[in-house]
PDB file of N, CA and C in Angstrom:
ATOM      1  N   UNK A   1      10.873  16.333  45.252  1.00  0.00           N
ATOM      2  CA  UNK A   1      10.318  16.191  43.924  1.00  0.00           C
ATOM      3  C   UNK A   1      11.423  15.724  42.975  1.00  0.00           C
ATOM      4  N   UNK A   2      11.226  14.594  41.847  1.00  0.00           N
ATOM      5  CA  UNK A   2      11.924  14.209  41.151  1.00  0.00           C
ATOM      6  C   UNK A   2      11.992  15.274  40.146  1.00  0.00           C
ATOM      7  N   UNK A   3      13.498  15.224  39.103  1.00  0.00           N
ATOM      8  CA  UNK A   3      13.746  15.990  38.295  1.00  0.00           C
ATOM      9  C   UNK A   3      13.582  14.897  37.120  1.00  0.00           C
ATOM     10  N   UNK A   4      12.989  15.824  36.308  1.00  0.00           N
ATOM     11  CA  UNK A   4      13.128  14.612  34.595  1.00  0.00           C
ATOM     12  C   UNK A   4      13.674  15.218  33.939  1.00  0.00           C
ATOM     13  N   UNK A   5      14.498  14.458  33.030  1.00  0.00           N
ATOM     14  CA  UNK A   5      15.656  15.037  31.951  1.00  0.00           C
ATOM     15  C   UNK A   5      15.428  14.127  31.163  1.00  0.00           C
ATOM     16  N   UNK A   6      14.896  15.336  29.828  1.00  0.00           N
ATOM     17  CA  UNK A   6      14.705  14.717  28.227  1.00  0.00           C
ATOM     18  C   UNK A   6      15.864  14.520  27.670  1.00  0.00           C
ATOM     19  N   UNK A   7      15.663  12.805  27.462  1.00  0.00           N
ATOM     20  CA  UNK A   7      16.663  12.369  27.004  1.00  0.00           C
ATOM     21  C   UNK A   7      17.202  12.156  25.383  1.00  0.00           C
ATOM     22  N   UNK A   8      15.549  12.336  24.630  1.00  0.00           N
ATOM     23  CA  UNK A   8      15.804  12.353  23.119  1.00  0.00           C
ATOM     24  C   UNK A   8      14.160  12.894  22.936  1.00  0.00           C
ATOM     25  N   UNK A   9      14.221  12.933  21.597  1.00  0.00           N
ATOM     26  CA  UNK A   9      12.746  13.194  20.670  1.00  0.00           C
ATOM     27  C   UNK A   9      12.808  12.922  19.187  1.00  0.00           C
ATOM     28  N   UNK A  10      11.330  12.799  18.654  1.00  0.00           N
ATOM     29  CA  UNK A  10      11.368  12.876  17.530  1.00  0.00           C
ATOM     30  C   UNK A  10      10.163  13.146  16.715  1.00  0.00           C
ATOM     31  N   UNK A  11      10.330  14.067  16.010  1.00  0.00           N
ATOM     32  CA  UNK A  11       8.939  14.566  15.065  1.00  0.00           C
ATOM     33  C   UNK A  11       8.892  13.903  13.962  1.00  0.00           C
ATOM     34  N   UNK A  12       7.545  13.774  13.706  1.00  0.00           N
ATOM     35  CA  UNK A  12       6.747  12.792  12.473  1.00  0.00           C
ATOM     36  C   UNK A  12       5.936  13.750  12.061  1.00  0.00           C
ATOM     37  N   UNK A  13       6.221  14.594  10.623  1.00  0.00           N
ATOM     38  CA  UNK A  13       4.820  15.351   9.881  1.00  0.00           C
ATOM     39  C   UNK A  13       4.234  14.263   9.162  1.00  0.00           C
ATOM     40  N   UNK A  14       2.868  14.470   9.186  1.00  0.00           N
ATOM     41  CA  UNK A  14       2.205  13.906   8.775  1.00  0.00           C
ATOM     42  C   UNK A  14       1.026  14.325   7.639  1.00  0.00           C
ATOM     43  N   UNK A  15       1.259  15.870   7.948  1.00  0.00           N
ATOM     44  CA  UNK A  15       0.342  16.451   7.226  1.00  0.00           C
ATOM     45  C   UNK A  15       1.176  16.894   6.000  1.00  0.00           C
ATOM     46  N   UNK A  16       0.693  16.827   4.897  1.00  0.00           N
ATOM     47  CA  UNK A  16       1.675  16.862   3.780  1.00  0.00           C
ATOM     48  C   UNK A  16       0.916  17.253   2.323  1.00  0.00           C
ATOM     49  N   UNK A  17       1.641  18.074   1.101  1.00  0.00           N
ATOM     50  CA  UNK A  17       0.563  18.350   0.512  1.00  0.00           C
ATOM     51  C   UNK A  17      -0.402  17.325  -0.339  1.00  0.00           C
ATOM     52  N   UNK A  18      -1.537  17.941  -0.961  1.00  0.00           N
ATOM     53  CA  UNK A  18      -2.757  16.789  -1.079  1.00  0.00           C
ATOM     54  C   UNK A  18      -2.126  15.780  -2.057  1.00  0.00           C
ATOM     55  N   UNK A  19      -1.069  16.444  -2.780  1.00  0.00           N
ATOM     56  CA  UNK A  19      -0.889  15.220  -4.526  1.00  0.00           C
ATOM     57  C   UNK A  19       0.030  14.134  -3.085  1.00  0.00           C
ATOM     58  N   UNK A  20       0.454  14.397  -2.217  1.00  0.00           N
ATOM     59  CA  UNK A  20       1.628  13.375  -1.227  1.00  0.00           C
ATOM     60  C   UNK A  20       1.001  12.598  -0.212  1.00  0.00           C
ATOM     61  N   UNK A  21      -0.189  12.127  -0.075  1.00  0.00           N
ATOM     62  CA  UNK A  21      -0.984  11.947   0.831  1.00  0.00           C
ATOM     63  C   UNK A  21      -0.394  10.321   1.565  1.00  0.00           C
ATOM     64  N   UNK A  22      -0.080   9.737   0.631  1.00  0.00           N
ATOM     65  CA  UNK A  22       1.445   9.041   1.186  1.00  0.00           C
ATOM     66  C   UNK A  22       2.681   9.105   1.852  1.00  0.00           C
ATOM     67  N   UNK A  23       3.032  10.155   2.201  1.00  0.00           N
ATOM     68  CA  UNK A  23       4.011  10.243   2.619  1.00  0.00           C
ATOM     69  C   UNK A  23       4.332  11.155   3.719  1.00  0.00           C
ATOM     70  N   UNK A  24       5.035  10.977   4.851  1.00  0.00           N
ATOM     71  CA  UNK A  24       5.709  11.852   5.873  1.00  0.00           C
ATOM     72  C   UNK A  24       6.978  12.208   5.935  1.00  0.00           C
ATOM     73  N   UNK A  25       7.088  12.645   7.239  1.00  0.00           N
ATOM     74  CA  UNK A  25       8.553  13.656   7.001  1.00  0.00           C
ATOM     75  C   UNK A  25       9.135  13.109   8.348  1.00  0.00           C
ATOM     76  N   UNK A  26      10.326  12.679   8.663  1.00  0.00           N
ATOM     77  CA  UNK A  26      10.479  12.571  10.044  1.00  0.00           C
ATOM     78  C   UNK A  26      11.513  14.238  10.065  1.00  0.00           C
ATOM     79  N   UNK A  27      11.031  15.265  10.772  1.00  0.00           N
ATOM     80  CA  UNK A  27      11.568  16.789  10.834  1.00  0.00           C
ATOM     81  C   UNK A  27      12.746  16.769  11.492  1.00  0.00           C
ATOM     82  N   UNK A  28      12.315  15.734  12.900  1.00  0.00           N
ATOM     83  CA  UNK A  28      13.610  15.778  13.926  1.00  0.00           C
ATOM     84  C   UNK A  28      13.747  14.438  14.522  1.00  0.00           C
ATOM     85  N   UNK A  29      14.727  14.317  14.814  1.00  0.00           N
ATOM     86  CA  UNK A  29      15.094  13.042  15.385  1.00  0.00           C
ATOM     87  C   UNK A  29      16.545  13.581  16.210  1.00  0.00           C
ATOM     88  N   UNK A  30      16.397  14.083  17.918  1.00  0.00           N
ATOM     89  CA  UNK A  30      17.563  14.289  18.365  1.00  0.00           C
ATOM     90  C   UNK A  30      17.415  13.413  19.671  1.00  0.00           C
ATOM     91  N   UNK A  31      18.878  13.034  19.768  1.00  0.00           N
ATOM     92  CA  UNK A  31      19.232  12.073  20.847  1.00  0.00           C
ATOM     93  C   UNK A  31      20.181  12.668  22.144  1.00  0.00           C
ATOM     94  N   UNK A  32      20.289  13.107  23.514  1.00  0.00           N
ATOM     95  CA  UNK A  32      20.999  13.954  24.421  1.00  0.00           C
ATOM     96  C   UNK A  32      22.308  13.135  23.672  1.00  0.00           C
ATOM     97  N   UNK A  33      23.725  14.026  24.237  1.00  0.00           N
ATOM     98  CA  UNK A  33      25.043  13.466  23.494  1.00  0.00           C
ATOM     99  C   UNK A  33      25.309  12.090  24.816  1.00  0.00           C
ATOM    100  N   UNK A  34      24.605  12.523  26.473  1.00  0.00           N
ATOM    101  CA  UNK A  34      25.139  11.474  27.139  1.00  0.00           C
ATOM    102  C   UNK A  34      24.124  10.216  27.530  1.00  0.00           C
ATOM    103  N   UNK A  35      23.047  10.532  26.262  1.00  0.00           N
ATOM    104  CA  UNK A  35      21.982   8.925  25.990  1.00  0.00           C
ATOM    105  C   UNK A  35      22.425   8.536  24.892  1.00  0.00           C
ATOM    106  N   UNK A  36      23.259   8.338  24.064  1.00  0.00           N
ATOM    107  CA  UNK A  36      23.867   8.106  22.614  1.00  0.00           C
ATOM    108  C   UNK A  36      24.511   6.571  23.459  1.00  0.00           C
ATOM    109  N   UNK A  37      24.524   5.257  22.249  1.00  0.00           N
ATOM    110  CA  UNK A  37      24.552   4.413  21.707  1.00  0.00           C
ATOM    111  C   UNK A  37      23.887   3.287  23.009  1.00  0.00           C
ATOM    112  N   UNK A  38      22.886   4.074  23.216  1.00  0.00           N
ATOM    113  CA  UNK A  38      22.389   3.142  24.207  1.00  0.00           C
ATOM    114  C   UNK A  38      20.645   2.419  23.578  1.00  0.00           C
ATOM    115  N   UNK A  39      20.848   2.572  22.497  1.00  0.00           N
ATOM    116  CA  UNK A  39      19.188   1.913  21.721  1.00  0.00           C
ATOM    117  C   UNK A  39      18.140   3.053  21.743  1.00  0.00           C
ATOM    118  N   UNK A  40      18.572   4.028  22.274  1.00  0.00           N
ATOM    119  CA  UNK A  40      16.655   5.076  22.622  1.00  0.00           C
ATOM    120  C   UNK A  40      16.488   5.570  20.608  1.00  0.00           C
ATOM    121  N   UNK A  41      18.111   6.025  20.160  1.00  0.00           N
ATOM    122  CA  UNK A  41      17.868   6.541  18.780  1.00  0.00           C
ATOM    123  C   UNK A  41      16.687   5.535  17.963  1.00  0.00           C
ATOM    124  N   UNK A  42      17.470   3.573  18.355  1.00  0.00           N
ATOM    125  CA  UNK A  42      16.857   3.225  17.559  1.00  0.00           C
ATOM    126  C   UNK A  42      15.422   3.357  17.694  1.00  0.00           C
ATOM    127  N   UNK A  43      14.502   3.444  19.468  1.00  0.00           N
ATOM    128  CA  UNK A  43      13.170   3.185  19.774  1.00  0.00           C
ATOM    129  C   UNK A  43      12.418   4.511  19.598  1.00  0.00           C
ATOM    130  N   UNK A  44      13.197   5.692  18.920  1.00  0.00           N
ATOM    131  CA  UNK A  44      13.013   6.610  18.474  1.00  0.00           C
ATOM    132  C   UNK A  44      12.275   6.926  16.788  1.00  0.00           C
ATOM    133  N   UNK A  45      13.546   6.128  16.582  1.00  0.00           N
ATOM    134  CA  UNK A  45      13.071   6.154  14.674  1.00  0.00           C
ATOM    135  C   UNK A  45      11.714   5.102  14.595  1.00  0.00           C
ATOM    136  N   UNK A  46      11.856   3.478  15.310  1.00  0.00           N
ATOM    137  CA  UNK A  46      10.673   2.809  15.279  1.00  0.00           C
ATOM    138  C   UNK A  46       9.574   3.507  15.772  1.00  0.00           C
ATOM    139  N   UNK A  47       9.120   4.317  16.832  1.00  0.00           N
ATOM    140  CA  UNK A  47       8.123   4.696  17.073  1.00  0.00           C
ATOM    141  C   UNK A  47       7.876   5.582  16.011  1.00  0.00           C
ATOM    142  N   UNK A  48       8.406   6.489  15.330  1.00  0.00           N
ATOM    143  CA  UNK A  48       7.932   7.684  14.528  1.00  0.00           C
ATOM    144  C   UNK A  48       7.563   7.000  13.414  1.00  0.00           C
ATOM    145  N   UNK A  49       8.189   5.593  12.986  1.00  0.00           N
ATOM    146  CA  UNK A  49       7.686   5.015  12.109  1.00  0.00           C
ATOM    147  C   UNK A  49       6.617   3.957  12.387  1.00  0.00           C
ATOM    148  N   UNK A  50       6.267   3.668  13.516  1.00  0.00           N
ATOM    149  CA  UNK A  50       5.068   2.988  13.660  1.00  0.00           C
ATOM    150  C   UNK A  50       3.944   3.972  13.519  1.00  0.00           C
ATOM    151  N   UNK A  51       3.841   5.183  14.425  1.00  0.00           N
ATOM    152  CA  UNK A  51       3.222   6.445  13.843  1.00  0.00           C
ATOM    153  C   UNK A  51       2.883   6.728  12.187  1.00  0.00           C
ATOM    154  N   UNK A  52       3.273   6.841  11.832  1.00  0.00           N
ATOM    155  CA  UNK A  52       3.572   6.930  10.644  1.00  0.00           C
ATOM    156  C   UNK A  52       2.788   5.562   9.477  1.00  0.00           C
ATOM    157  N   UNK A  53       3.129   4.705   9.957  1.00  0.00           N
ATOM    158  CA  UNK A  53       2.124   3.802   9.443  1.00  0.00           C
ATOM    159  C   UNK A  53       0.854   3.510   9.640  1.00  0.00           C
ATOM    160  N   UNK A  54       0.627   3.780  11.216  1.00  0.00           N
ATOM    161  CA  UNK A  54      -1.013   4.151  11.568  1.00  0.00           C
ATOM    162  C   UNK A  54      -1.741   5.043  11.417  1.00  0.00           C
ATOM    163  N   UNK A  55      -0.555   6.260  10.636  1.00  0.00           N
ATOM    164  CA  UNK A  55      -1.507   7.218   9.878  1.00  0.00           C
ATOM    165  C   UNK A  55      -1.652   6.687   8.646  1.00  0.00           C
ATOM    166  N   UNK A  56      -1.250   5.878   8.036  1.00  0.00           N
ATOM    167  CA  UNK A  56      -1.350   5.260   6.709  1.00  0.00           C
ATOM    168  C   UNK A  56      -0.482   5.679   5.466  1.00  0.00           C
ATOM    169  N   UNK A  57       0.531   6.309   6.033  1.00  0.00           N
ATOM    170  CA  UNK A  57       1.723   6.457   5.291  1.00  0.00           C
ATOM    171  C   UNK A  57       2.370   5.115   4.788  1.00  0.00           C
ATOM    172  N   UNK A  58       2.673   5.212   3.886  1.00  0.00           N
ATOM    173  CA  UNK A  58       3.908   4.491   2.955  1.00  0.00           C
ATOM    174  C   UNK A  58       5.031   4.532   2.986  1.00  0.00           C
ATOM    175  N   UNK A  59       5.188   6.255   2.565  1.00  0.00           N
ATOM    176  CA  UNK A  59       6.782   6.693   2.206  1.00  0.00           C
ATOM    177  C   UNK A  59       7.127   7.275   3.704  1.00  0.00           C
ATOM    178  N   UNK A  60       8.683   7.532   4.009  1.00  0.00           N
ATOM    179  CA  UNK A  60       8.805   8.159   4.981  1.00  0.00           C
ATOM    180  C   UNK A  60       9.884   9.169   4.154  1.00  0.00           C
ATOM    181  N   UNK A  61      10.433  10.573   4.474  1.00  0.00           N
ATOM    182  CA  UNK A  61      11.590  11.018   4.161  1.00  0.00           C
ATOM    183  C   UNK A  61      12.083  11.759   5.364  1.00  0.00           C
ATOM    184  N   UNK A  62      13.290  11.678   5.101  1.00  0.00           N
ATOM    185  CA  UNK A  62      14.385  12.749   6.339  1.00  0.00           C
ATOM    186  C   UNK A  62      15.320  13.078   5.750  1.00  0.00           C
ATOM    187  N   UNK A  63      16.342  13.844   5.998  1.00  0.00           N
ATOM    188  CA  UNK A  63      17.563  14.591   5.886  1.00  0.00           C
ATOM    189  C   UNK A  63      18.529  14.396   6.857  1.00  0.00           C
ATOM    190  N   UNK A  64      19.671  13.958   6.483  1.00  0.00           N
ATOM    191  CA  UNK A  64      20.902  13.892   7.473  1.00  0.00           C
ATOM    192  C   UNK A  64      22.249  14.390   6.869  1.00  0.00           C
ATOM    193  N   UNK A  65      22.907  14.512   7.660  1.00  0.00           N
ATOM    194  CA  UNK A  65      24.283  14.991   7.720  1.00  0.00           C
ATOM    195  C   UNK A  65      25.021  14.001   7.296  1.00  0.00           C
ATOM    196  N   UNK A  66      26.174  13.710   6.019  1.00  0.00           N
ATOM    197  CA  UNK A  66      26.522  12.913   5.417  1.00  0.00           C
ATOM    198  C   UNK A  66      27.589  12.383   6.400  1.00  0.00           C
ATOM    199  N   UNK A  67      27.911  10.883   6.804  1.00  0.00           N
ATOM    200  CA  UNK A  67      28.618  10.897   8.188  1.00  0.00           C
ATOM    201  C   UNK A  67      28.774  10.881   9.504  1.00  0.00           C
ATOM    202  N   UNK A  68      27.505  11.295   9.236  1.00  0.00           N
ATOM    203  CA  UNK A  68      26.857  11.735  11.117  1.00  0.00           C
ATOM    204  C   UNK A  68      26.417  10.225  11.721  1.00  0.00           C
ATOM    205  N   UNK A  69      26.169  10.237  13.001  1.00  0.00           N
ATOM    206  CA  UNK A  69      26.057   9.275  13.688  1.00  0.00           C
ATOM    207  C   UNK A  69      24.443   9.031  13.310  1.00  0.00           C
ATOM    208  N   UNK A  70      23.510  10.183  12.719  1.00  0.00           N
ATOM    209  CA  UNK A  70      22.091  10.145  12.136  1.00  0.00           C
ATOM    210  C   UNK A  70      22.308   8.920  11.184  1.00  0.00           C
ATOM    211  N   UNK A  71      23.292   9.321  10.150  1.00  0.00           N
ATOM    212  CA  UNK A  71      23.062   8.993   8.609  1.00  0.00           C
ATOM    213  C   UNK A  71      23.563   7.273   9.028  1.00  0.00           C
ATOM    214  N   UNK A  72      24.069   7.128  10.166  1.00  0.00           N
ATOM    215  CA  UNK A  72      24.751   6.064  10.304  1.00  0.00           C
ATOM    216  C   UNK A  72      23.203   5.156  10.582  1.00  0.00           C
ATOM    217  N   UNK A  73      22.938   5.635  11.907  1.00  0.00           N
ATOM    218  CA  UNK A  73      22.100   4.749  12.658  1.00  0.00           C
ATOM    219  C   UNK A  73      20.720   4.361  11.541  1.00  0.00           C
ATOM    220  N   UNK A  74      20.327   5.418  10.980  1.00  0.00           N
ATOM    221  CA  UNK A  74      19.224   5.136   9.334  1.00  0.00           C
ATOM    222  C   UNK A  74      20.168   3.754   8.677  1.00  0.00           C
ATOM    223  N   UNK A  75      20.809   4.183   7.820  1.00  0.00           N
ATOM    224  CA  UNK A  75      21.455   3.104   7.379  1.00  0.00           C
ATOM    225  C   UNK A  75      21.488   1.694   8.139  1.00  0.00           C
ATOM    226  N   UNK A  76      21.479   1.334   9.410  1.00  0.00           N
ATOM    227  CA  UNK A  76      21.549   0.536  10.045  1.00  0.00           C
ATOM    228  C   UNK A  76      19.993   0.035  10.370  1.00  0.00           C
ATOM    229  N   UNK A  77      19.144   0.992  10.294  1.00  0.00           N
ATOM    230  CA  UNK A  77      17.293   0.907  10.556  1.00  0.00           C
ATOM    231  C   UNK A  77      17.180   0.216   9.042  1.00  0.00           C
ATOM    232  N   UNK A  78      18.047   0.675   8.288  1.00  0.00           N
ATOM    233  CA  UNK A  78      17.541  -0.040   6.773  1.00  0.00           C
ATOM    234  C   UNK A  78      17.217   1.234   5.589  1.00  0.00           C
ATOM    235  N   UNK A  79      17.136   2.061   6.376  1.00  0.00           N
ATOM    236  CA  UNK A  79      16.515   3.727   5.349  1.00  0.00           C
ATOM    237  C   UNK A  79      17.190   3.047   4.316  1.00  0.00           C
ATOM    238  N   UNK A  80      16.991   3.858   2.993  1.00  0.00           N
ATOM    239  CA  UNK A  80      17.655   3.746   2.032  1.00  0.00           C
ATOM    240  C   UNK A  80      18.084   5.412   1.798  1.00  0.00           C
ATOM    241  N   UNK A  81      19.213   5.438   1.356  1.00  0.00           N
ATOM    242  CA  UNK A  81      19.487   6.850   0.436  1.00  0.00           C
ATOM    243  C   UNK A  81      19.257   7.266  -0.525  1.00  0.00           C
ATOM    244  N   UNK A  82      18.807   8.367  -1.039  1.00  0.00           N
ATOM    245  CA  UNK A  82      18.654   8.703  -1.931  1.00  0.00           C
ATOM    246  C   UNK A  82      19.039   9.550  -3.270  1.00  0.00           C
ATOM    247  N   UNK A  83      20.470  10.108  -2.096  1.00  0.00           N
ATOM    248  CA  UNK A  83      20.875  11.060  -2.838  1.00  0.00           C
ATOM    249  C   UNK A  83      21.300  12.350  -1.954  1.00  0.00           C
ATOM    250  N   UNK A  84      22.586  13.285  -2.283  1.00  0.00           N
ATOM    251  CA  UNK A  84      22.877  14.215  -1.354  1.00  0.00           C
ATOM    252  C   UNK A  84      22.596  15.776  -2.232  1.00  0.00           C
ATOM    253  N   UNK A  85      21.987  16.565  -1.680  1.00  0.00           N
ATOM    254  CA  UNK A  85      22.307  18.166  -2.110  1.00  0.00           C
ATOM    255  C   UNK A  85      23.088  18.820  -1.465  1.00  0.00           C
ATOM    256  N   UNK A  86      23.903  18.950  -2.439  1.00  0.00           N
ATOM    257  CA  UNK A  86      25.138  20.082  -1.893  1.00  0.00           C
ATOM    258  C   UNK A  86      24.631  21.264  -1.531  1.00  0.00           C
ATOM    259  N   UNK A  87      25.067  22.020  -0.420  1.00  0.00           N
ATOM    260  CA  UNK A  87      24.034  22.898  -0.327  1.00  0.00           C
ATOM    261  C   UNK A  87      23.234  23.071   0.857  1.00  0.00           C
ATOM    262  N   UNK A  88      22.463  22.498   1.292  1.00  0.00           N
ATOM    263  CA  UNK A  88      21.533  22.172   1.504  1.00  0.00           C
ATOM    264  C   UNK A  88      20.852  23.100   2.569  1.00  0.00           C
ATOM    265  N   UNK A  89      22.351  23.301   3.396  1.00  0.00           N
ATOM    266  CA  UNK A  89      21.692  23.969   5.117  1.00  0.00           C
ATOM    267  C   UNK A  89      22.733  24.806   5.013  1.00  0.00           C
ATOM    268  N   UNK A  90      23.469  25.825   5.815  1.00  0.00           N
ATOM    269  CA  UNK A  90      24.701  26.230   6.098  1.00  0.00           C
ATOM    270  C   UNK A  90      25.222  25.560   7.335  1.00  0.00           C
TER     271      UNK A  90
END
């Protein structure tokens, strides 16, 4: 029997409150450390955002780590920033 090993994931909320009916959340977006810079991050973020548009979303939002190989690869998808809270997580 073959073994499968998850190599990345990524969550798309979609359900959101009623005044936001535009907009989703991507929650998670993680990539294994020994599938990293091999394209899955990018076929990761496109799918959650094709999702995301066939629910009829507009806006998308996420959260990243200022620096991180996340905040990098967004930037490179085109995200835009918006702004950092200090704070935010521990």
């Amino acid at each position: 029997m073959a073994t499968t090993t998850i190599m990345g994931t990524a969550q798309v909320v979609l359900a959101t409150p009623e005044n936001q009916p535009h907009r989703g959340d991507i929650a998670k977006m993680q990539v294994r450390w020994s599938a990293r810079r091999r394209g899955l991050g990018t076929a990761l973020m496109r799918a959650a955002e094709a999702a995301a548009r066939e629910a009829g979303k507009t806006l998308l939002v996420l959260d990243t780590v200022s620096g991180s190989d996340a905040e990098r690869l967004c930037e490179r998808l085109g995200w835009q920033r918006c702004g950092e809270i200090p704070g935010y997580a521990l």
